[in-house]
C-alpha atoms as a PDB file:
ATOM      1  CA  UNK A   1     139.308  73.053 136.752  1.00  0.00           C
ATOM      2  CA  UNK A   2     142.727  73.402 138.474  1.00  0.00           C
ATOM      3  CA  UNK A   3     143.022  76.131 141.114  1.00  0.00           C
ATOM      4  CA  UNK A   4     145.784  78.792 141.031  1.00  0.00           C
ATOM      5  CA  UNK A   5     147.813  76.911 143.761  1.00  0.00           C
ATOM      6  CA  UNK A   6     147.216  73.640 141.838  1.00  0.00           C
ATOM      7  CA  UNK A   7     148.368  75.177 138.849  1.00  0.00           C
ATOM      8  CA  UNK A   8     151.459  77.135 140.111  1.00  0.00           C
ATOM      9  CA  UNK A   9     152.782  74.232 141.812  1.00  0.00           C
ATOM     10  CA  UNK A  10     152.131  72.085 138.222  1.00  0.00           C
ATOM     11  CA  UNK A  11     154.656  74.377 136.559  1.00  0.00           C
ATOM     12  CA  UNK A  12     156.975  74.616 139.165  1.00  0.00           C
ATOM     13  CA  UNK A  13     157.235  70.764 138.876  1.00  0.00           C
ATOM     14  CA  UNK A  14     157.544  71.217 135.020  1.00  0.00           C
ATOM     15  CA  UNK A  15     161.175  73.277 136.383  1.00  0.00           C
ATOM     16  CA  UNK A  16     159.791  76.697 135.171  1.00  0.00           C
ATOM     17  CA  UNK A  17     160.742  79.757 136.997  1.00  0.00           C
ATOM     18  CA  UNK A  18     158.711  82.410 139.056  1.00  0.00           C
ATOM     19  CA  UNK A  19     158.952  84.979 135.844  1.00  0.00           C
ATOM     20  CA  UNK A  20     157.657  82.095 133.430  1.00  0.00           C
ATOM     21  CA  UNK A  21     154.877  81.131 135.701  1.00  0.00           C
ATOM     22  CA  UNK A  22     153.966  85.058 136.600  1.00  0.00           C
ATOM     23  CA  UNK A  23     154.248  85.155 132.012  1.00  0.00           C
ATOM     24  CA  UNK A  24     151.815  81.645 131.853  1.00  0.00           C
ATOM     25  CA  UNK A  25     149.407  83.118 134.596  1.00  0.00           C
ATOM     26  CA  UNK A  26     149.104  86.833 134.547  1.00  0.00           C
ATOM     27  CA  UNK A  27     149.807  86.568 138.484  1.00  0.00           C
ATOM     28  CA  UNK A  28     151.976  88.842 140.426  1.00  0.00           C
ATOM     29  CA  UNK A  29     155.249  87.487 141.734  1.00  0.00           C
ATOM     30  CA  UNK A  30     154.617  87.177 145.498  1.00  0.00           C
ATOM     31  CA  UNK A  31     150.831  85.484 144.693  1.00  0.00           C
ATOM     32  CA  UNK A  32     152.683  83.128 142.885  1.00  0.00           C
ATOM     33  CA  UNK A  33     155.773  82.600 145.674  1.00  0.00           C
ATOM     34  CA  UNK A  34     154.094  81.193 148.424  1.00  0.00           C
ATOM     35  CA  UNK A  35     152.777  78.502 146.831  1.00  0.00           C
ATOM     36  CA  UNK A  36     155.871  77.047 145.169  1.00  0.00           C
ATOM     37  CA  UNK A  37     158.656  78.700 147.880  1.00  0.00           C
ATOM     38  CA  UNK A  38     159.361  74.863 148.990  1.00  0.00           C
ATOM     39  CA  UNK A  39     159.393  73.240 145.373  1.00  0.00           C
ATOM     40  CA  UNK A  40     163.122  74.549 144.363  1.00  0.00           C
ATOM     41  CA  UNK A  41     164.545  74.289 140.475  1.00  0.00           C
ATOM     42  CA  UNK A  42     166.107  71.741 139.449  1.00  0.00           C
ATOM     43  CA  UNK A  43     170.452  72.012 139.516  1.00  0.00           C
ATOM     44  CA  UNK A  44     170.436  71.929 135.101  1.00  0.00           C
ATOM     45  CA  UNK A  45     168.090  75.059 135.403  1.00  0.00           C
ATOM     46  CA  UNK A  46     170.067  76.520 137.966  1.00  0.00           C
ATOM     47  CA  UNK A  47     172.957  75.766 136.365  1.00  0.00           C
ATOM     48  CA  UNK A  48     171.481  77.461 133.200  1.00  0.00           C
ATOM     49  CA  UNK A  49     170.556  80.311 134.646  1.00  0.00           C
ATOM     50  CA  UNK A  50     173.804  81.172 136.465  1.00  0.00           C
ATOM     51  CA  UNK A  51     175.244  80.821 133.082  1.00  0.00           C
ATOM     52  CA  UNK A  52     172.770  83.605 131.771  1.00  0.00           C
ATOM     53  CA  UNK A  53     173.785  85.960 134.396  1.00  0.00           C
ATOM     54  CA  UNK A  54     177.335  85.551 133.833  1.00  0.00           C
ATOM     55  CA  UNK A  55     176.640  86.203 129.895  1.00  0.00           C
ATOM     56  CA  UNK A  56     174.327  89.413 130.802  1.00  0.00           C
ATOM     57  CA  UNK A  57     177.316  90.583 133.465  1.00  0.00           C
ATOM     58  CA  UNK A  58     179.581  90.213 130.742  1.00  0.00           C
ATOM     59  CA  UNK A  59     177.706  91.936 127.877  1.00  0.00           C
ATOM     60  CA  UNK A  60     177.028  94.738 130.487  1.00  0.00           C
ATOM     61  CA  UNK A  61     180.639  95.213 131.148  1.00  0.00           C
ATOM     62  CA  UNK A  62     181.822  95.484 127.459  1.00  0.00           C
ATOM     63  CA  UNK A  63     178.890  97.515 127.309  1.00  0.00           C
ATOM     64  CA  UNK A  64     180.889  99.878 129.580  1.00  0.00           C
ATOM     65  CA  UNK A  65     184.114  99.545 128.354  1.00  0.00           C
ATOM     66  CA  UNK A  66     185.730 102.693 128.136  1.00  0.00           C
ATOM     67  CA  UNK A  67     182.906 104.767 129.855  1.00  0.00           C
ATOM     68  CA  UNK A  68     183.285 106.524 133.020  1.00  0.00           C
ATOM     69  CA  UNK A  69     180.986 107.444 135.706  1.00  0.00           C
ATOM     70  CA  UNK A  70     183.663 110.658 135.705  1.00  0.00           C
ATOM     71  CA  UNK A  71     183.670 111.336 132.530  1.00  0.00           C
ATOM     72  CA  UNK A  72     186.153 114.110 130.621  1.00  0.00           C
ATOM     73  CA  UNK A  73     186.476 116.349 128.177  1.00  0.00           C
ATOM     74  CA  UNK A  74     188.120 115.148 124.911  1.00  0.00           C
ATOM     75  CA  UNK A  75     190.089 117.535 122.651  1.00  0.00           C
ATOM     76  CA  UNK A  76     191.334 117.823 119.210  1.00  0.00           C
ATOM     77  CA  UNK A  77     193.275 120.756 118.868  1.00  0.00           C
ATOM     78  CA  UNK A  78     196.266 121.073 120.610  1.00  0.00           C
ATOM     79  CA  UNK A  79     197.347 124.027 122.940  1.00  0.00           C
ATOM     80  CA  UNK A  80     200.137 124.527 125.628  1.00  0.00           C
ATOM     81  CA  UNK A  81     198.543 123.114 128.223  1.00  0.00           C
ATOM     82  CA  UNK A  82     197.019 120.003 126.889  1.00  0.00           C
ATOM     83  CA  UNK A  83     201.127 119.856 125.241  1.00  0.00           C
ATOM     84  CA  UNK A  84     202.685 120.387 128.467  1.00  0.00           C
ATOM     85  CA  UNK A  85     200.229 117.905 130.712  1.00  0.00           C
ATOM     86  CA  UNK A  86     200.211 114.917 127.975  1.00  0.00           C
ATOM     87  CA  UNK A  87     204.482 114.899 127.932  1.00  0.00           C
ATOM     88  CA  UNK A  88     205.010 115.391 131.806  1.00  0.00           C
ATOM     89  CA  UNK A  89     202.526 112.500 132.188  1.00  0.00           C
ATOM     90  CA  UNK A  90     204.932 110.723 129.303  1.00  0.00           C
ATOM     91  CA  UNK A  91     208.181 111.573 131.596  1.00  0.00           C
ATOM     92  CA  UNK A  92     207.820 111.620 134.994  1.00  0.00           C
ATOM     93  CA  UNK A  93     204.034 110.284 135.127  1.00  0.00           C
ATOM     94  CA  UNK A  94     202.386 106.859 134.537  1.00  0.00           C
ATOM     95  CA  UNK A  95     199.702 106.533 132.093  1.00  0.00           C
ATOM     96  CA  UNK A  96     198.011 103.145 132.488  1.00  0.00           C
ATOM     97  CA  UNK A  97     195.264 101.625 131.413  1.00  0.00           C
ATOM     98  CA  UNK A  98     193.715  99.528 133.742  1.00  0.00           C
ATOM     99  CA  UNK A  99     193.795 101.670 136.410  1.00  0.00           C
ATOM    100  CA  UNK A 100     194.400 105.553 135.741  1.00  0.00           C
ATOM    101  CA  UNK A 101     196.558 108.243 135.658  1.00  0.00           C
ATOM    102  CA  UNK A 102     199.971 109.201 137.797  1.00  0.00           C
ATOM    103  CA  UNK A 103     202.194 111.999 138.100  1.00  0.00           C
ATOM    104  CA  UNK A 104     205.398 112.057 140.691  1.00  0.00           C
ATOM    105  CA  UNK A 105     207.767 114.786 141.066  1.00  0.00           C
ATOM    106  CA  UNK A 106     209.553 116.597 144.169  1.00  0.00           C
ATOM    107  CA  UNK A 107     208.413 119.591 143.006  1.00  0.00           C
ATOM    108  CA  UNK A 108     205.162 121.224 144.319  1.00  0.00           C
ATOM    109  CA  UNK A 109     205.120 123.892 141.458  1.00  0.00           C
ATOM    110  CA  UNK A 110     205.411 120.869 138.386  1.00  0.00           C
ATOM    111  CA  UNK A 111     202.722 119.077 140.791  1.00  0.00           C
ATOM    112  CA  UNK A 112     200.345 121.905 140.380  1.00  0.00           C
ATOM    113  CA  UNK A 113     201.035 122.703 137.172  1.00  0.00           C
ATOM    114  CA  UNK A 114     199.823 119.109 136.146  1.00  0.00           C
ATOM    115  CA  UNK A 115     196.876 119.471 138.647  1.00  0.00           C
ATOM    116  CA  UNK A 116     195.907 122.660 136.989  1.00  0.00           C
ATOM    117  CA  UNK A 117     196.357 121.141 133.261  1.00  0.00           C
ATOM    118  CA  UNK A 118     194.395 118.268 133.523  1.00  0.00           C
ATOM    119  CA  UNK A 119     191.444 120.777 135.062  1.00  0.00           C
ATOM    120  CA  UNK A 120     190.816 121.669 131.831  1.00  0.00           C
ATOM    121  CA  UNK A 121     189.805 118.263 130.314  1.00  0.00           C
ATOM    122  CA  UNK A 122     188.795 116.325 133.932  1.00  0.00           C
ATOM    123  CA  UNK A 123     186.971 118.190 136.844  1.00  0.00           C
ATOM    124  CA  UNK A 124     187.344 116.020 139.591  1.00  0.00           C
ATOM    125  CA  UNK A 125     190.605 116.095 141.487  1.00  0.00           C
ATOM    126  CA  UNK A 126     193.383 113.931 142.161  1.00  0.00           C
ATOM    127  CA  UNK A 127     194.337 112.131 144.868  1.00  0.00           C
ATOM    128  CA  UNK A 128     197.464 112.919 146.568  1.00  0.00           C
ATOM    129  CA  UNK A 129     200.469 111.385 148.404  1.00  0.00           C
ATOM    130  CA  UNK A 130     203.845 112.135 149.729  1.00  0.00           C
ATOM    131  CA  UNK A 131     206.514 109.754 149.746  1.00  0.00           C
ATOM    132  CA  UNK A 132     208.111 110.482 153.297  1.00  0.00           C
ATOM    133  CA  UNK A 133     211.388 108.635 152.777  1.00  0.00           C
ATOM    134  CA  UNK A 134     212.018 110.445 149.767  1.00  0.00           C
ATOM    135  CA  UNK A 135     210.134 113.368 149.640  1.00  0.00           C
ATOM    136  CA  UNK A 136     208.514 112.793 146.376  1.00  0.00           C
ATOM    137  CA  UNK A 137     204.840 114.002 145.723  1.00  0.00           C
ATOM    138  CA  UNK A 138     202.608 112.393 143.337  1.00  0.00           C
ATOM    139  CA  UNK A 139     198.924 112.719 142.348  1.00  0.00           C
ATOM    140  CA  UNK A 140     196.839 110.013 140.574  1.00  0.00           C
ATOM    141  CA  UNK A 141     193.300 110.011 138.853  1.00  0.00           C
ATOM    142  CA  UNK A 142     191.806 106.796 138.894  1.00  0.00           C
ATOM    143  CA  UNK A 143     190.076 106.833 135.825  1.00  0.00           C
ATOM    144  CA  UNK A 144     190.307 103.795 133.384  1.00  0.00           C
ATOM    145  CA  UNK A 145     188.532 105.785 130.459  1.00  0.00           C
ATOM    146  CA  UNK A 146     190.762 108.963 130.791  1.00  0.00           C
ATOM    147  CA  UNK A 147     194.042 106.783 131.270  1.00  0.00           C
ATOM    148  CA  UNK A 148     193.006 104.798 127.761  1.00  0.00           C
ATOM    149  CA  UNK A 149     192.527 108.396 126.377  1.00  0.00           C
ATOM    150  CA  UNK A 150     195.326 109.887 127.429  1.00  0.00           C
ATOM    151  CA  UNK A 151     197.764 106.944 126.187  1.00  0.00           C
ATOM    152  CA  UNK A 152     195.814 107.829 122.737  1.00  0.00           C
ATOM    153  CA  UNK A 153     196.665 111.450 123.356  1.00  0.00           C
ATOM    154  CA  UNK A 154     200.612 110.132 123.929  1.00  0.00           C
ATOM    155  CA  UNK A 155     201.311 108.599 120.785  1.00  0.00           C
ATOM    156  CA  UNK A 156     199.908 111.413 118.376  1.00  0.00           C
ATOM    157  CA  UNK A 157     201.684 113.972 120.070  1.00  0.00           C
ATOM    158  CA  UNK A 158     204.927 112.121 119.770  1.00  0.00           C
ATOM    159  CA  UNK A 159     203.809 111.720 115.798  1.00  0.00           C
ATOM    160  CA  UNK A 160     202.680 115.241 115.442  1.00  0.00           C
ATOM    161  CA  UNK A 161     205.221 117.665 117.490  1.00  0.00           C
ATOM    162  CA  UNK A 162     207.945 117.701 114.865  1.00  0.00           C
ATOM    163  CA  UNK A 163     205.183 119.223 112.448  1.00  0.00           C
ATOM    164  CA  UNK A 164     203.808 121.532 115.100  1.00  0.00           C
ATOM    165  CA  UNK A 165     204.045 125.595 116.358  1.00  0.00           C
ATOM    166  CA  UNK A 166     207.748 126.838 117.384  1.00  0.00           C
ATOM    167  CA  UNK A 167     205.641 127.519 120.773  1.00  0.00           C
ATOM    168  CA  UNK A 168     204.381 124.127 120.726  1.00  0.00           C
ATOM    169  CA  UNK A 169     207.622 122.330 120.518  1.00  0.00           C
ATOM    170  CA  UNK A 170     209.362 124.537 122.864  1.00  0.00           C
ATOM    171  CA  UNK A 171     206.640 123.618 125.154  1.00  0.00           C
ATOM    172  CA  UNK A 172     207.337 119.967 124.879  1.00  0.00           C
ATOM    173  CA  UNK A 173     210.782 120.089 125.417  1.00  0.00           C
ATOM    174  CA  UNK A 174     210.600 122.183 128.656  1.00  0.00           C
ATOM    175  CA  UNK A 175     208.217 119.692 129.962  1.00  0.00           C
ATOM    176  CA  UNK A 176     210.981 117.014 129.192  1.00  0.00           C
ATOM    177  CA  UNK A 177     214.022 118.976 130.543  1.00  0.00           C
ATOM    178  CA  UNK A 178     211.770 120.068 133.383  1.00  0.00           C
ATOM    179  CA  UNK A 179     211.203 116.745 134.647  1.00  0.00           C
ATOM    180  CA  UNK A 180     214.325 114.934 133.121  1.00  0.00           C
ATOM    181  CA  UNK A 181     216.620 117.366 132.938  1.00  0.00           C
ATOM    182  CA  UNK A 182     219.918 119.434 135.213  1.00  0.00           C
ATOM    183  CA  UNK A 183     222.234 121.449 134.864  1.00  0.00           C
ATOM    184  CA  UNK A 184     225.441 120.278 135.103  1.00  0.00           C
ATOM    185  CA  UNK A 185     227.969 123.446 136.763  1.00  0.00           C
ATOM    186  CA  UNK A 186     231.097 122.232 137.552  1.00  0.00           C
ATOM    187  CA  UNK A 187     233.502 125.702 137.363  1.00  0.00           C
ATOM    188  CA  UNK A 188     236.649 124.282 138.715  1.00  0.00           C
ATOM    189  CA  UNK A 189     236.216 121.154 135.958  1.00  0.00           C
ATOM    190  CA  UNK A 190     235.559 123.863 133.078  1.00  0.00           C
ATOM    191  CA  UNK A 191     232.108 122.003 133.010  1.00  0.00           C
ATOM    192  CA  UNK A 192     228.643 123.540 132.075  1.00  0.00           C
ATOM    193  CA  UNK A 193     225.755 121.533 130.230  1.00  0.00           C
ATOM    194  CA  UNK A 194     222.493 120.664 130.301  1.00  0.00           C
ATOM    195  CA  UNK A 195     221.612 117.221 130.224  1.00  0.00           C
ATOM    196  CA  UNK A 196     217.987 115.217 129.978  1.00  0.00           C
ATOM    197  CA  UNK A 197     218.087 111.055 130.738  1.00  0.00           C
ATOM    198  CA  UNK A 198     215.492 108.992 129.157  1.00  0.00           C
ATOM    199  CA  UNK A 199     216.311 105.562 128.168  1.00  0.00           C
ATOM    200  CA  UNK A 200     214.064 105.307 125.368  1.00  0.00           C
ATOM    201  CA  UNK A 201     216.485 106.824 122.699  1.00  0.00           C
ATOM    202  CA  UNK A 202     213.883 107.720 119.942  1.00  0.00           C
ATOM    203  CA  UNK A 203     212.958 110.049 122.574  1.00  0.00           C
ATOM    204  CA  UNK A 204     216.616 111.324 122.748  1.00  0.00           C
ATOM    205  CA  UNK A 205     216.312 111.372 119.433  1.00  0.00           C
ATOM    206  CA  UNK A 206     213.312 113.225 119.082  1.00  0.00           C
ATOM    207  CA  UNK A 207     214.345 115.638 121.701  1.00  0.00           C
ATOM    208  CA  UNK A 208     217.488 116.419 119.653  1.00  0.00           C
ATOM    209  CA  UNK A 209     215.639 117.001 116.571  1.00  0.00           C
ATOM    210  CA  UNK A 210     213.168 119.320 118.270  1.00  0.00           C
ATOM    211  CA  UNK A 211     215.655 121.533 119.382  1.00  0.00           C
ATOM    212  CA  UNK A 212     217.538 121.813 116.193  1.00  0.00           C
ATOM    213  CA  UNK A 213     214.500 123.302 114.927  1.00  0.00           C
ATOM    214  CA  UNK A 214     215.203 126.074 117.495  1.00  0.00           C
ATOM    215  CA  UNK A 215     219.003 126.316 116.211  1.00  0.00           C
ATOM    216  CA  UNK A 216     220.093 124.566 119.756  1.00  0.00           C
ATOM    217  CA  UNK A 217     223.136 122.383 118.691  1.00  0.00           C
ATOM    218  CA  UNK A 218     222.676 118.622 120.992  1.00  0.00           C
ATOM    219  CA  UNK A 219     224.259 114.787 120.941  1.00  0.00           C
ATOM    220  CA  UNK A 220     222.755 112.389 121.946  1.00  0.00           C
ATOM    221  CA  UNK A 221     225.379 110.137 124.187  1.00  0.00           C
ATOM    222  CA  UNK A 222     224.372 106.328 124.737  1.00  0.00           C
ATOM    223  CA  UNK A 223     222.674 104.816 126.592  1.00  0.00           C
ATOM    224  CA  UNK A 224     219.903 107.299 128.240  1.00  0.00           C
ATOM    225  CA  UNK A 225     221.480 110.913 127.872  1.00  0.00           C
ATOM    226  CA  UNK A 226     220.987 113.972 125.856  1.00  0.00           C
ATOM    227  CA  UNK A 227     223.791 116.750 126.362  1.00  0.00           C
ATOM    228  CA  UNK A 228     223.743 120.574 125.396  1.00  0.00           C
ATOM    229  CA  UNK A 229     227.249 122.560 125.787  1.00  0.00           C
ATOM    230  CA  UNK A 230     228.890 125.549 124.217  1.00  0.00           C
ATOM    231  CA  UNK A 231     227.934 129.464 125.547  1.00  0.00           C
ATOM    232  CA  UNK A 232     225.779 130.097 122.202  1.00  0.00           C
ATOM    233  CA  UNK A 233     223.931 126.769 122.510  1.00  0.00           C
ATOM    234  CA  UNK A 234     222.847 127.487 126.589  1.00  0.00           C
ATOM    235  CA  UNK A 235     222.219 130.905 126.108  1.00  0.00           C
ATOM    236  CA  UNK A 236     220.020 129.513 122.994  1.00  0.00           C
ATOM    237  CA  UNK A 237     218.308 127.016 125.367  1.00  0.00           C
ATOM    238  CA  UNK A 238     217.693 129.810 128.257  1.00  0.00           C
ATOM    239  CA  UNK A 239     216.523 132.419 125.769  1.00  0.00           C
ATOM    240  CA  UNK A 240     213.880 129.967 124.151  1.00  0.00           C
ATOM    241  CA  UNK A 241     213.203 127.108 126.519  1.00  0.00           C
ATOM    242  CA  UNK A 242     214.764 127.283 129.991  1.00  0.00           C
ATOM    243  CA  UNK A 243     213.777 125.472 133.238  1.00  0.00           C
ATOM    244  CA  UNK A 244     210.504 126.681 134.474  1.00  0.00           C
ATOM    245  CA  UNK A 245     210.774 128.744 137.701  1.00  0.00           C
ATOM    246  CA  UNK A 246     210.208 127.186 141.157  1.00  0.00           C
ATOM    247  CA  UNK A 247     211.807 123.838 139.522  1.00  0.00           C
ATOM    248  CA  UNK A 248     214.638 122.859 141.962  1.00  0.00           C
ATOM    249  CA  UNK A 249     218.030 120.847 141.801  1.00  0.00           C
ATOM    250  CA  UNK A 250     217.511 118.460 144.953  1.00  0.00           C
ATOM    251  CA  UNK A 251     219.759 119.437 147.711  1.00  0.00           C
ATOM    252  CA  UNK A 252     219.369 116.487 149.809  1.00  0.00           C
ATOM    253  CA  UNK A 253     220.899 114.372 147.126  1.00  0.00           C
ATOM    254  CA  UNK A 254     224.289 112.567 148.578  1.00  0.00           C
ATOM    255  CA  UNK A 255     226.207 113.598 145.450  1.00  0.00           C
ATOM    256  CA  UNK A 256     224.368 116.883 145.427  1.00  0.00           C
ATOM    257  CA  UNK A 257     227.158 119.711 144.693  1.00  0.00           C
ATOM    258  CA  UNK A 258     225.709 122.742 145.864  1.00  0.00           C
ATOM    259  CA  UNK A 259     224.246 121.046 149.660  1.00  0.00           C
ATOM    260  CA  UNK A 260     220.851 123.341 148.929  1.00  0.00           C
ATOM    261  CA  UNK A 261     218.022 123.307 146.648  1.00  0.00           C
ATOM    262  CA  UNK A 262     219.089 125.702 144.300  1.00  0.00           C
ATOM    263  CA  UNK A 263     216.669 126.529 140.491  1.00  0.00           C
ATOM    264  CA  UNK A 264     218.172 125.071 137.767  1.00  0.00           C
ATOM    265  CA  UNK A 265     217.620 128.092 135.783  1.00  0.00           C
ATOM    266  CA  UNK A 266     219.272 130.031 138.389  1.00  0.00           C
ATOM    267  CA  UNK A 267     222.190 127.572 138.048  1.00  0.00           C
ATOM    268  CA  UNK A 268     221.947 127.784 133.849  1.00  0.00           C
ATOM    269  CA  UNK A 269     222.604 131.713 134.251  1.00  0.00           C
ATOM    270  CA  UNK A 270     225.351 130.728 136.653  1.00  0.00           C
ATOM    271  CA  UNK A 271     226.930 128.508 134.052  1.00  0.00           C
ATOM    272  CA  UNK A 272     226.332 131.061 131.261  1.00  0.00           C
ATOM    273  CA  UNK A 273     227.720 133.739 133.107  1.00  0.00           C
ATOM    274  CA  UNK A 274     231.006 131.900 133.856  1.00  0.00           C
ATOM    275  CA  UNK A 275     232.082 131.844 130.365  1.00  0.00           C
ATOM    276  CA  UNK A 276     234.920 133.919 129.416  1.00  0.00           C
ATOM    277  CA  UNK A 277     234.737 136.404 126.695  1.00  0.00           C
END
């Protein structure tokens, strides 16, 4: 009768592995190691087995797909907050897939309004940079499964908000004006507007239609620019939109008129109050 060595060192010739022989003898792993430690496998059952891995690696990852070790708190219903973080993440944000979620702005106030938005779906917090040439802040989340969900999250809003709340829709315009959007106050020119830039013109579009629902009277002027003017249309816009406060015109601009950062809805009631009677 063969002794254990005798008969580890057989199967190791036969090319089997340390878990196959530990299966054939009922032996632990490092009783059965030292005898067949200088007997390796041959390079087809290495080969094979690097295959395996690869196939288990890849099952594993698909496993995972979409998963998070952060994970988040999906919604259904939506509210003013989960309106106004999913369309400045549409605007002035980056939503992308294989990597996370972005939001840049000058402003400190937008950037902690979006901080403070996407609190209530994601508890961890962002990381955040400062662009020193330019001054422009921006926070990210790098979270694959949250940035799949939240492109999700893009395209029903932009199906649903025509059918949604007056409150709703006013919120998603703000957003839009807030982080697209100026006034432009020109007294000597006889010029006061608002106007929001986005080069995708179904947005335009959509914008346009959106605040027609609120009586506001727009155009849309080609390529990238949505324009409101007349006294009753701006005082429409301030009464039931308006730029939120603590959102600036940039003063360091070269072509900036004013030389200071000045609120654009301080500027709007500028423009309104400029009209004559």
């Amino acid at each position: 009768m063969k002794s254990f060595k005798e008969r580890c060192i057989e199967l190791r010739k036969q090319d089997k592995s340390i878990i196959e022989i530990m299966r054939i003898t009922g032996r632990a792993k490092s009783s059965i190691h030292t005898h067949i430690k200088d007997i390796p496998l041959s390079d087809t059952r290495i080969e094979q087995y690097k295959i395996a891995a690869g196939n288990r690696i890849k099952k594993f990852a698909l496993a995972r797909k979409g998963k998070s070790v952060k994970p988040f708190r999906p919604f259904e219903k939506w509210n003013n907050k989960t309106v106004s973080l999913v369309t400045h993440l549409l605007f002035d944000g980056g939503i992308y897939p294989r990597s996370g979620c972005t939001y840049n702005n000058r402003s400190e106030t937008l950037i902690n309004r979006v901080e403070k938005e996407m609190k209530v779906i994601y508890d961890f917090v962002p990381i955040h940079y400062t662009n020193t040439l330019t001054g422009v802040l921006r926070i990210s989340y790098h979270n694959v499964a949250l940035a799949i969900y939240m492109k999700k999250k893009v395209r029903d809003l932009l199906k649903k908000v025509r059918r949604m709340s007056p409150d709703l829709k006013k919120e998603f315009v703000r957003a839009f004006f807030d982080d697209e959007g100026c006034v432009d106050y020109r007294p000597m020119e006889n010029r006061r507007s608002v106007r929001g830039y986005q080069k995708d013109v179904k947005i335009l579009n959509l914008i346009k239609a959106l605040l027609a629902d609120l009586n506001i009277d727009s155009r849309v002027v080609k390529p990238n620019e949505i324009v409101i003017v007349g006294k009753e249309n701006l005082m429409l816009f301030e009464k039931e939109i308006n730029f939120s406060s603590g959102v600036y015109m940039n003063g360091d601009r070269s072509n900036s008129r004013w030389k200071r950062h000045i609120e654009k809805r301080e500027l709007l009631r500028r423009a309104i109050e400029s009209f004559k009677n």
